[in-house]
C-alpha atoms as a PDB file:
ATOM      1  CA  UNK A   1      17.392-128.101  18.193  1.00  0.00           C
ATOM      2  CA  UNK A   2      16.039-130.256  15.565  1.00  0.00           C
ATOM      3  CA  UNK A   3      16.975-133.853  15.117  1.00  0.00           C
ATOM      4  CA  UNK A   4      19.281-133.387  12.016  1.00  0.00           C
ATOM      5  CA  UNK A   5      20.417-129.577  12.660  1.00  0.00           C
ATOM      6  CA  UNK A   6      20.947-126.783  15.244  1.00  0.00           C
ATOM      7  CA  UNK A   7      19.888-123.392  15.016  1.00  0.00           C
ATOM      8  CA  UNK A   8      21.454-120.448  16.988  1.00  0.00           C
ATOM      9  CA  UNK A   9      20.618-116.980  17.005  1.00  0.00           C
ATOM     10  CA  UNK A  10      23.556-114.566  17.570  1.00  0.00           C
ATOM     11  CA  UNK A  11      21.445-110.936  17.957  1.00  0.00           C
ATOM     12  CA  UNK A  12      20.404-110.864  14.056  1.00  0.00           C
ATOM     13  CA  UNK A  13      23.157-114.065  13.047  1.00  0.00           C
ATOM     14  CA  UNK A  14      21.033-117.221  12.206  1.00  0.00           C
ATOM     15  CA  UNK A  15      23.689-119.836  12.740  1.00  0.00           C
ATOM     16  CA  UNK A  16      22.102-123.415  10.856  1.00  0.00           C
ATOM     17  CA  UNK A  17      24.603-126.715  11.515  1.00  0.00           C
ATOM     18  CA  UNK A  18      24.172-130.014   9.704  1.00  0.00           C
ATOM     19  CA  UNK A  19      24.200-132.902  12.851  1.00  0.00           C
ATOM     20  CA  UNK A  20      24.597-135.881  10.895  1.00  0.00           C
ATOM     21  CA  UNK A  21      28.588-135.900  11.935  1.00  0.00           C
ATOM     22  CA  UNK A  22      28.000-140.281  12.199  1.00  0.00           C
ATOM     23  CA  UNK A  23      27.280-140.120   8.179  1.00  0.00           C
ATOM     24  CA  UNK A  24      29.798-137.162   7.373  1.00  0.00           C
ATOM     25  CA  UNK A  25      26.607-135.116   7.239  1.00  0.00           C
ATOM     26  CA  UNK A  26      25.009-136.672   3.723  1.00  0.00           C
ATOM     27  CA  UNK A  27      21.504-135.723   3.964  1.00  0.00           C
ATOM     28  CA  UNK A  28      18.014-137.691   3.603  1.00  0.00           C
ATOM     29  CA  UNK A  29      14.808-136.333   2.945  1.00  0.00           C
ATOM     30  CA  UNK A  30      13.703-135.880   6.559  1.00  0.00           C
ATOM     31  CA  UNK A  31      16.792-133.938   7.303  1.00  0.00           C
ATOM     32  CA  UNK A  32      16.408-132.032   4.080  1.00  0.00           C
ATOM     33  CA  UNK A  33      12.988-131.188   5.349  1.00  0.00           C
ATOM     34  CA  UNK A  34      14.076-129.964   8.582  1.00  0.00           C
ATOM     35  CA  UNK A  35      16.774-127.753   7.260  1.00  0.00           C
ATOM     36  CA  UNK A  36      14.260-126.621   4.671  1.00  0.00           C
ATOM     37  CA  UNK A  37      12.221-125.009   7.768  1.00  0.00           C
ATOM     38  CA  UNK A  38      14.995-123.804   9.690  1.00  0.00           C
ATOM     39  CA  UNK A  39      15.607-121.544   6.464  1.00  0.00           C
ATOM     40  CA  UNK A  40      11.568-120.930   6.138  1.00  0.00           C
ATOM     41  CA  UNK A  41      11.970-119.466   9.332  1.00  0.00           C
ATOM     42  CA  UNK A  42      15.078-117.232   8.766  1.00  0.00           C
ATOM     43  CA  UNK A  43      13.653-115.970   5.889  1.00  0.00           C
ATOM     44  CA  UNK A  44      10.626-115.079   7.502  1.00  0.00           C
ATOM     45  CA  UNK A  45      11.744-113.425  10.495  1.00  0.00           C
ATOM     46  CA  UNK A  46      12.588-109.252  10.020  1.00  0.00           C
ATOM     47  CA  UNK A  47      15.119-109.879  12.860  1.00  0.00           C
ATOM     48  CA  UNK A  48      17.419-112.138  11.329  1.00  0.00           C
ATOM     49  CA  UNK A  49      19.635-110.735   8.333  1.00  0.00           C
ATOM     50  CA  UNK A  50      22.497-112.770   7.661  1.00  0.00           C
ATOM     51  CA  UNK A  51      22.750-116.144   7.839  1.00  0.00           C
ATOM     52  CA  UNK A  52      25.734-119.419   8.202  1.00  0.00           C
ATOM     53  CA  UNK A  53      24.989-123.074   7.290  1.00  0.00           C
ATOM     54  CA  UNK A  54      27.972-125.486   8.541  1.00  0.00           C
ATOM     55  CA  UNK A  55      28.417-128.439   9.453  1.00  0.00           C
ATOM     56  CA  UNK A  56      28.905-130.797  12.640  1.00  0.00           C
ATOM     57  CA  UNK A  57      32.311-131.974  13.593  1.00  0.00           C
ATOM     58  CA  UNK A  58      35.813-131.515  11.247  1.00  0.00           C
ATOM     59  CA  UNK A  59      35.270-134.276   8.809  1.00  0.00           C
ATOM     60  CA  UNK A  60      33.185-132.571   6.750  1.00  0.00           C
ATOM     61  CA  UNK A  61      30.344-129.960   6.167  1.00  0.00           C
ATOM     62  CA  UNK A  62      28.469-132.825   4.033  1.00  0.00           C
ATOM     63  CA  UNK A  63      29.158-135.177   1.949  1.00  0.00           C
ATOM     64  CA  UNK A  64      26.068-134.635  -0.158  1.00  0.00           C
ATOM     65  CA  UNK A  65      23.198-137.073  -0.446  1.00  0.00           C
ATOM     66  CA  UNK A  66      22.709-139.740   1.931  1.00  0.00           C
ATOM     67  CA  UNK A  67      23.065-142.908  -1.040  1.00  0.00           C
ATOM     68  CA  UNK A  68      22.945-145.655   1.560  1.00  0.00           C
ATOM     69  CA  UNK A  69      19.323-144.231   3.135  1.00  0.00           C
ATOM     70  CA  UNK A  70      18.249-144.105  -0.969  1.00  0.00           C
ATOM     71  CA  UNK A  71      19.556-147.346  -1.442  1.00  0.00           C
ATOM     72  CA  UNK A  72      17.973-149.052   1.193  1.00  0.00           C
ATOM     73  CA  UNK A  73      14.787-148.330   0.156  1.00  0.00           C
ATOM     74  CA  UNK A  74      13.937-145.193   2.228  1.00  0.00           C
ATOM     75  CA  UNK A  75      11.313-142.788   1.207  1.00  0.00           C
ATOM     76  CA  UNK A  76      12.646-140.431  -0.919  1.00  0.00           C
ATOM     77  CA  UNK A  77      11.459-137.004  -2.591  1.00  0.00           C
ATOM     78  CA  UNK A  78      11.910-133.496  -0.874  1.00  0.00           C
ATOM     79  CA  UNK A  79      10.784-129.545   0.311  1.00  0.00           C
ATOM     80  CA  UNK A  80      10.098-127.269  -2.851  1.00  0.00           C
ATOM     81  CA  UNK A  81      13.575-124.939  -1.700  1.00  0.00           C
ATOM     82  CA  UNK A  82      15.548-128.058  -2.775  1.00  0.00           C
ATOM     83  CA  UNK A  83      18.999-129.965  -0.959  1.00  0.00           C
ATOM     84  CA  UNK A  84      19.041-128.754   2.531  1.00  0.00           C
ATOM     85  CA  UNK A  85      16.261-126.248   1.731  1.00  0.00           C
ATOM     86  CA  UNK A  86      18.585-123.658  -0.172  1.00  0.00           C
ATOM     87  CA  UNK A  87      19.049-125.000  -3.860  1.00  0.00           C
ATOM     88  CA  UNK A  88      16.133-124.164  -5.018  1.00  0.00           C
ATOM     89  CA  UNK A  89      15.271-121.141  -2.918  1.00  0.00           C
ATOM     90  CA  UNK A  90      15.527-118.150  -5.338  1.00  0.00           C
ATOM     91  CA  UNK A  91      13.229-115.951  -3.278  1.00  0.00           C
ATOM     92  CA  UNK A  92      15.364-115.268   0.060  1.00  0.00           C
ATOM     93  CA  UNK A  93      17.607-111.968  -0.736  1.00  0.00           C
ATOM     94  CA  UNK A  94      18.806-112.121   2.774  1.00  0.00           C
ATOM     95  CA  UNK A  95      22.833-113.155   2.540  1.00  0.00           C
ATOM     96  CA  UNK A  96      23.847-116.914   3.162  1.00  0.00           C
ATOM     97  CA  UNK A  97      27.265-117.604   4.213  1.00  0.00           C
ATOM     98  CA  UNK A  98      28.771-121.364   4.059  1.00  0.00           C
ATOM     99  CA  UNK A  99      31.635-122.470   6.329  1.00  0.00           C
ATOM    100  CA  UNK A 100      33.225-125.086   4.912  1.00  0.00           C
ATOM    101  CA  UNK A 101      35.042-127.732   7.197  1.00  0.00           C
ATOM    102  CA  UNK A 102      36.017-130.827   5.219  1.00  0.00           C
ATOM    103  CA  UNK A 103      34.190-131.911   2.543  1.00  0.00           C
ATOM    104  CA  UNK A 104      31.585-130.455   0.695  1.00  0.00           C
ATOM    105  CA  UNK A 105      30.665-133.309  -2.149  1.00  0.00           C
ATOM    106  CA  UNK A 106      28.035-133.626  -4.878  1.00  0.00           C
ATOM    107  CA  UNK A 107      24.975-132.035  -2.494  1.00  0.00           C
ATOM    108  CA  UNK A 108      27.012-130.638  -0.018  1.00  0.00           C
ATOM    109  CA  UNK A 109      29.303-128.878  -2.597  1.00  0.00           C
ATOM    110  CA  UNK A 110      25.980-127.886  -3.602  1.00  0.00           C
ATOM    111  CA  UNK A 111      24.663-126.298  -0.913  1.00  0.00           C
ATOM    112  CA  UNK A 112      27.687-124.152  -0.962  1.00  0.00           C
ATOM    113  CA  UNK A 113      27.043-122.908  -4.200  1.00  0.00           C
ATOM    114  CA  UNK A 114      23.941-122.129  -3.550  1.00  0.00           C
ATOM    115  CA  UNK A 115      25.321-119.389  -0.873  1.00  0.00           C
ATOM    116  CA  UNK A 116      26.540-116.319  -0.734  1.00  0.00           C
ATOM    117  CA  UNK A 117      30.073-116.930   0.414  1.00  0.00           C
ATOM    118  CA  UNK A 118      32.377-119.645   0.957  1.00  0.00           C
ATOM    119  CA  UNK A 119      34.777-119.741   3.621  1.00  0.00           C
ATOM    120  CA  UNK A 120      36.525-122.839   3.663  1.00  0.00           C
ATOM    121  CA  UNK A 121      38.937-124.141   6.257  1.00  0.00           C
ATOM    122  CA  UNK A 122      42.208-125.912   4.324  1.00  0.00           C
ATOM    123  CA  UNK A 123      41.465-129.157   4.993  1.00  0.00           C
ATOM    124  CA  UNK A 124      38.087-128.583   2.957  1.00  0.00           C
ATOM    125  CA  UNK A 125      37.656-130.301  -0.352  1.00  0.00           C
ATOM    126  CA  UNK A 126      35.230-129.537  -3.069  1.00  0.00           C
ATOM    127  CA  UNK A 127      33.874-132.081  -5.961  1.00  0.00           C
ATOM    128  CA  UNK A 128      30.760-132.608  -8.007  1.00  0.00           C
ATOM    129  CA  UNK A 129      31.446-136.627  -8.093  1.00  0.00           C
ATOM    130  CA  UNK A 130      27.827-137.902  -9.095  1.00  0.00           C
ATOM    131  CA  UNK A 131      28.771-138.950 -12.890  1.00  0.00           C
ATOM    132  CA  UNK A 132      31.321-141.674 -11.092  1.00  0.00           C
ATOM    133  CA  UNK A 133      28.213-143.217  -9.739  1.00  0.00           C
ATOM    134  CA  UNK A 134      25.545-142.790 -12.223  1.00  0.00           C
ATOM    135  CA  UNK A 135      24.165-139.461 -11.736  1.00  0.00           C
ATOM    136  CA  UNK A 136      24.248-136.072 -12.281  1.00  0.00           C
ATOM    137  CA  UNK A 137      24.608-132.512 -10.041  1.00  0.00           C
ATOM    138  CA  UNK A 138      21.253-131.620 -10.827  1.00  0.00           C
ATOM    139  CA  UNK A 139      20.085-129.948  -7.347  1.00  0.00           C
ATOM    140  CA  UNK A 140      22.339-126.995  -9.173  1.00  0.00           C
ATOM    141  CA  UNK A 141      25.299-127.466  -9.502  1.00  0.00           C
ATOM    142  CA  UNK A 142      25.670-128.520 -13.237  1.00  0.00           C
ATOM    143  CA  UNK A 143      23.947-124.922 -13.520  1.00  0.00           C
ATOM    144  CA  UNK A 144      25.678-122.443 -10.516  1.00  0.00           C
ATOM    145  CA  UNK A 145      29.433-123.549 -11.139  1.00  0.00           C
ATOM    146  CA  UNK A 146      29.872-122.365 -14.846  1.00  0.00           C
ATOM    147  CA  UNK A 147      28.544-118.946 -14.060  1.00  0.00           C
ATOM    148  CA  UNK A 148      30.605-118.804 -11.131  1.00  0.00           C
ATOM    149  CA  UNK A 149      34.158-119.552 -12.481  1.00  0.00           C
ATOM    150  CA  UNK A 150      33.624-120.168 -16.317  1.00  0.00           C
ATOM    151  CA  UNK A 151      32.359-122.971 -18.471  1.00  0.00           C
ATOM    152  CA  UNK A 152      35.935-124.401 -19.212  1.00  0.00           C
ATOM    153  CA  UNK A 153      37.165-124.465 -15.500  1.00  0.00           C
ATOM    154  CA  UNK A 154      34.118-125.841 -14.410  1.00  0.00           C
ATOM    155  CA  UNK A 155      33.795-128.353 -17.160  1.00  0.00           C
ATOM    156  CA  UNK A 156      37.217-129.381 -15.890  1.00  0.00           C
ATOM    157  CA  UNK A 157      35.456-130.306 -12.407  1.00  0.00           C
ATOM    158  CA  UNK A 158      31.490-131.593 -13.762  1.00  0.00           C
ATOM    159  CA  UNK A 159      33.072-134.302 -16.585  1.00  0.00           C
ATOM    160  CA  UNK A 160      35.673-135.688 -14.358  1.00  0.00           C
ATOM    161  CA  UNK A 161      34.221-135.629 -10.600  1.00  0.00           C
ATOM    162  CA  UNK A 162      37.665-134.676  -9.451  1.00  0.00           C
ATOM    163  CA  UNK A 163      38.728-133.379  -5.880  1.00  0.00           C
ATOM    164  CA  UNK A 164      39.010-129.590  -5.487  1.00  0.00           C
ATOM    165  CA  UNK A 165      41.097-128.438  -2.295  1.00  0.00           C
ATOM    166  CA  UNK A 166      40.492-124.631  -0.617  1.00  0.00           C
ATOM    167  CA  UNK A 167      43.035-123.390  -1.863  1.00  0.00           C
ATOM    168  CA  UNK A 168      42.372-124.574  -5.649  1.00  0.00           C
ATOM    169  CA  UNK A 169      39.204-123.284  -4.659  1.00  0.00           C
ATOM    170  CA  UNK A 170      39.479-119.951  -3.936  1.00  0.00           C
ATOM    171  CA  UNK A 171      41.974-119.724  -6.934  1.00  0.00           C
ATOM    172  CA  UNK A 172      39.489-120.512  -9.266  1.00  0.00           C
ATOM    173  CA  UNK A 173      37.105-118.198  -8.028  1.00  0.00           C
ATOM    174  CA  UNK A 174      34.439-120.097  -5.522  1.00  0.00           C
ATOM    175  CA  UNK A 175      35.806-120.151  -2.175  1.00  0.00           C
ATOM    176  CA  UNK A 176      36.322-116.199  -0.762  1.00  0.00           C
ATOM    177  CA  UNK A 177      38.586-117.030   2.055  1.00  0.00           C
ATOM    178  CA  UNK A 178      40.746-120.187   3.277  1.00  0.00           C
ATOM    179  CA  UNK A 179      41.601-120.172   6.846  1.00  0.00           C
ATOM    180  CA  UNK A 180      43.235-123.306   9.435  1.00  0.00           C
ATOM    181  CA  UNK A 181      41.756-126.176  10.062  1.00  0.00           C
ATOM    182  CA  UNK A 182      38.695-125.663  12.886  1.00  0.00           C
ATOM    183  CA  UNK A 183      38.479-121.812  11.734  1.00  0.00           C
ATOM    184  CA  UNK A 184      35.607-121.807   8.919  1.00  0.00           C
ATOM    185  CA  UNK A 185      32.826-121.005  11.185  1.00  0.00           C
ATOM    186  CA  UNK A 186      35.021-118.309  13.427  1.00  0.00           C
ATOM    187  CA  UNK A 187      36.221-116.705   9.958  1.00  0.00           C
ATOM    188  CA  UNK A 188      32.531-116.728   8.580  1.00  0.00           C
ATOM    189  CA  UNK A 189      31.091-115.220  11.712  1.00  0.00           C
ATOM    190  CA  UNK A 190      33.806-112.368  10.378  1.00  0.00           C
ATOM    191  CA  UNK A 191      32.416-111.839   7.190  1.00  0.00           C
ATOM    192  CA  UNK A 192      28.925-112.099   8.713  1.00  0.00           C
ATOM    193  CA  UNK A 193      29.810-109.065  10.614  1.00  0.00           C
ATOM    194  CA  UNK A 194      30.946-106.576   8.208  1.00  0.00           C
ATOM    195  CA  UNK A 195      27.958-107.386   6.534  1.00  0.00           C
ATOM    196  CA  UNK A 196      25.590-106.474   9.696  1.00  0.00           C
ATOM    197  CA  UNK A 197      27.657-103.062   9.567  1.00  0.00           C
ATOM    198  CA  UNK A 198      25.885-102.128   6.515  1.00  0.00           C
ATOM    199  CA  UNK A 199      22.407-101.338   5.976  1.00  0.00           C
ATOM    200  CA  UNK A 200      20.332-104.842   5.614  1.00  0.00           C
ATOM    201  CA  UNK A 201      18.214-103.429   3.644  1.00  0.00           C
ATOM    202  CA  UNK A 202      20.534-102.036   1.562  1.00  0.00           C
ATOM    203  CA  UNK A 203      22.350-105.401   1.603  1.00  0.00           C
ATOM    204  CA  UNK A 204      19.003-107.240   0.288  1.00  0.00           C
ATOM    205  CA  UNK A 205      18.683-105.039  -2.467  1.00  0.00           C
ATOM    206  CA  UNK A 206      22.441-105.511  -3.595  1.00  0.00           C
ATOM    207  CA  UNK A 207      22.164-109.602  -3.175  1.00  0.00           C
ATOM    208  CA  UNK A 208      17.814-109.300  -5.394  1.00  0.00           C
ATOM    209  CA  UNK A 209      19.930-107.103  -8.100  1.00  0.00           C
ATOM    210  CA  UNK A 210      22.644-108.850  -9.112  1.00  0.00           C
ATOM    211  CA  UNK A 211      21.502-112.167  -9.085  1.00  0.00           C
ATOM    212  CA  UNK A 212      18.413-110.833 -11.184  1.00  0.00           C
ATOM    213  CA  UNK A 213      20.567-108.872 -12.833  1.00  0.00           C
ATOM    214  CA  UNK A 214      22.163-112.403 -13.678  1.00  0.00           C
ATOM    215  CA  UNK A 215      19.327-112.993 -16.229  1.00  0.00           C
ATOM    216  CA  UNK A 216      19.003-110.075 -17.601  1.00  0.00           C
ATOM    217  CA  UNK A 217      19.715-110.036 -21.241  1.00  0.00           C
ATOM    218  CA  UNK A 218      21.898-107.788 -21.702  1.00  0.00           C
ATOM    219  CA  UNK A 219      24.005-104.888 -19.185  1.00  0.00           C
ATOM    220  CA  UNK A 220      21.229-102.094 -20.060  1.00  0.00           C
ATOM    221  CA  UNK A 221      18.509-104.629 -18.826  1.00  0.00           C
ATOM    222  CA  UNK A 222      19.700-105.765 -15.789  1.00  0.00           C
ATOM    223  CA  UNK A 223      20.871-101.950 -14.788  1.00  0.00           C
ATOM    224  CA  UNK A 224      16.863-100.675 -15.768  1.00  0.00           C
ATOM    225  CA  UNK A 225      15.189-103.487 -14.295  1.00  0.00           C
ATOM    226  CA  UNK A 226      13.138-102.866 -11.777  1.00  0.00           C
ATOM    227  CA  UNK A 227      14.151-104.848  -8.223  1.00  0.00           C
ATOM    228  CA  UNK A 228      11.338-105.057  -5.272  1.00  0.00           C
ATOM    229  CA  UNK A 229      13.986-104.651  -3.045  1.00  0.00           C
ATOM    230  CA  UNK A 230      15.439-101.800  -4.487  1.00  0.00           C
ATOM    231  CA  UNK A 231      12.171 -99.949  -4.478  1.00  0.00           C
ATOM    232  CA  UNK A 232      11.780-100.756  -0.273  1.00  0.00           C
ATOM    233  CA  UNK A 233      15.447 -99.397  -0.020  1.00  0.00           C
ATOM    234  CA  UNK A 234      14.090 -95.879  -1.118  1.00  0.00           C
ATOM    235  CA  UNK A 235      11.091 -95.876   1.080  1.00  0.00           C
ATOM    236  CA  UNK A 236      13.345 -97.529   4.311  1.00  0.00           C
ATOM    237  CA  UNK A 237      14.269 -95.705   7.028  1.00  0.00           C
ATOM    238  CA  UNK A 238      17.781 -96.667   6.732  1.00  0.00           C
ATOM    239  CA  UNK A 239      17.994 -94.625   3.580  1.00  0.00           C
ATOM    240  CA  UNK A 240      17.644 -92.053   5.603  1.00  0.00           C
ATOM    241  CA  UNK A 241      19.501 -93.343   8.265  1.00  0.00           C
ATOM    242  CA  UNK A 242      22.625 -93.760   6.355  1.00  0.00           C
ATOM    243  CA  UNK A 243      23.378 -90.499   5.264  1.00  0.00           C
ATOM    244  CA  UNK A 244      22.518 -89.227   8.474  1.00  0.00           C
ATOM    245  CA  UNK A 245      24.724 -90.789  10.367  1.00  0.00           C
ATOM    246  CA  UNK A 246      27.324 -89.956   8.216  1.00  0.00           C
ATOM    247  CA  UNK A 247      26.511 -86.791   8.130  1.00  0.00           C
ATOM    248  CA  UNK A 248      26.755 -86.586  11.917  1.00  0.00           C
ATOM    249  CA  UNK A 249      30.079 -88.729  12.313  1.00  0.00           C
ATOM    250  CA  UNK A 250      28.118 -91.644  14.155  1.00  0.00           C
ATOM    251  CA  UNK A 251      27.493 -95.155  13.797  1.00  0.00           C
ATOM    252  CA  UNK A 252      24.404 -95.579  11.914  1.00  0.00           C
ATOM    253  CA  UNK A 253      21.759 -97.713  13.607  1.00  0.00           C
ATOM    254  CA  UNK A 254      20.215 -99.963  10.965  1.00  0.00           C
ATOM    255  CA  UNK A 255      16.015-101.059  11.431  1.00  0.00           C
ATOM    256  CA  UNK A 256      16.304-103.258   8.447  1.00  0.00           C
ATOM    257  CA  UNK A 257      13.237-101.461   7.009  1.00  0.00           C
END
């Protein structure tokens, strides 16, 4: 356990948890550092495939940047994979899952966005409130929320800074699940685990394609571009594997390679 999070391995679940519960989670550069290795070291590791960042206590999962450390004149600047080391990590096609307990504001929303999945627990709320204080969602949000619901709907959240419960959530399109109060990280651990039924290999080359696919410039582009995770799929074992097991009306056991 670091000082600012707490990483648990559940066989190949990487479980990541914000402990900054005293400042509602906000982040500072040191803890941004520190989470920034925890997901150096996920990435890394051939034994880990899914992963679920959350955050200490039922307040919230983070209320974004820490404004008081910045204000009082604490060294700022950060890791090259961005707010909590995950904005600005493009190159990890392993899955990310967020449980969401409380609220997720201006960083914290996001480092939600910048997941796989939201689950959110109902007492969650979602905003992007920097422009009421001078700044902007730059560490992607301005950038991730249009593409996720829709330029209009998430125009309607980036010029005002306004309060976005689960539910509203999930209705416009970024939360995947609401559950009770204290049930985000149970409900996540869920999703994680109908993902570890499937191939993880074939699960990395489904998260590498679509969001490369994203930039593709046009539909025939992104379906004849060529994916380096695709490629590994046909050379894995599990493509094998797969079939096999089917074949034989057993439960396939996955190497991840």
């Amino acid at each position: 356990m670091g000082a600012f999070c707490r990483v648990e391995k559940e066989g190949p679940l990487t479980i990541v948890t914000i402990e900054r519960p005293e400042v509602m989670n906000a982040l500072h550069p040191p803890g941004n550092f520190e989470l920034a290795e925890a997901f150096d070291e996920f990435a890394a590791d051939p034994e880990q495939w899914v992963a679920i960042i959350t955050g200490a206590g039922d307040r919230a999962f983070s209320a974004g940047n820490d404004l008081k450390y910045q204000a009082s004149g604490g060294k700022m600047g950060g890791p090259k994979s961005g707010f909590a080391g995950l904005t600005a990590r493009f190159d990890n096609p392993k899955p990310v899952i967020a449980a969401v307990n409380g609220l997720a504001m201006g960083g914290g929303f996001e480092i939600a966005l910048a997941c796989d999945l939201i689950i959110a627990s109902e007492n969650a709320i979602f905003a992007l409130p920097e422009p009421r204080v001078g700044l902007a969602a730059l560490a992607g949000g301005i950038h991730r929320l249009p593409r996720e619901i829709g330029m209009k709907q998430a125009m309607g959240m980036l010029l005002t800074g306004r309060r976005v419960p689960a539910a509203e959530g999930q209705q416009l399109g970024f939360v995947n699940e609401v559950v009770p109060q204290g049930q985000a990280l149970a409900a996540a651990k869920q999703w994680a685990a109908q993902i570890l039924e499937c191939a993880p290999i074939s699960v990395r080359a489904s998260k590498e394609a679509a969001m490369q696919g994203m930039a593709a410039d046009s539909l025939e582009a992104a379906i004849k571009g060529r994916y380096e995770q695709i490629a590994a799929l046909y050379g894995s074992e599990d493509f094998i594997e797969g079939p096999r097991a089917f074949s034989e009306k057993r439960a396939p056991n996955w190497k991840g390679r």
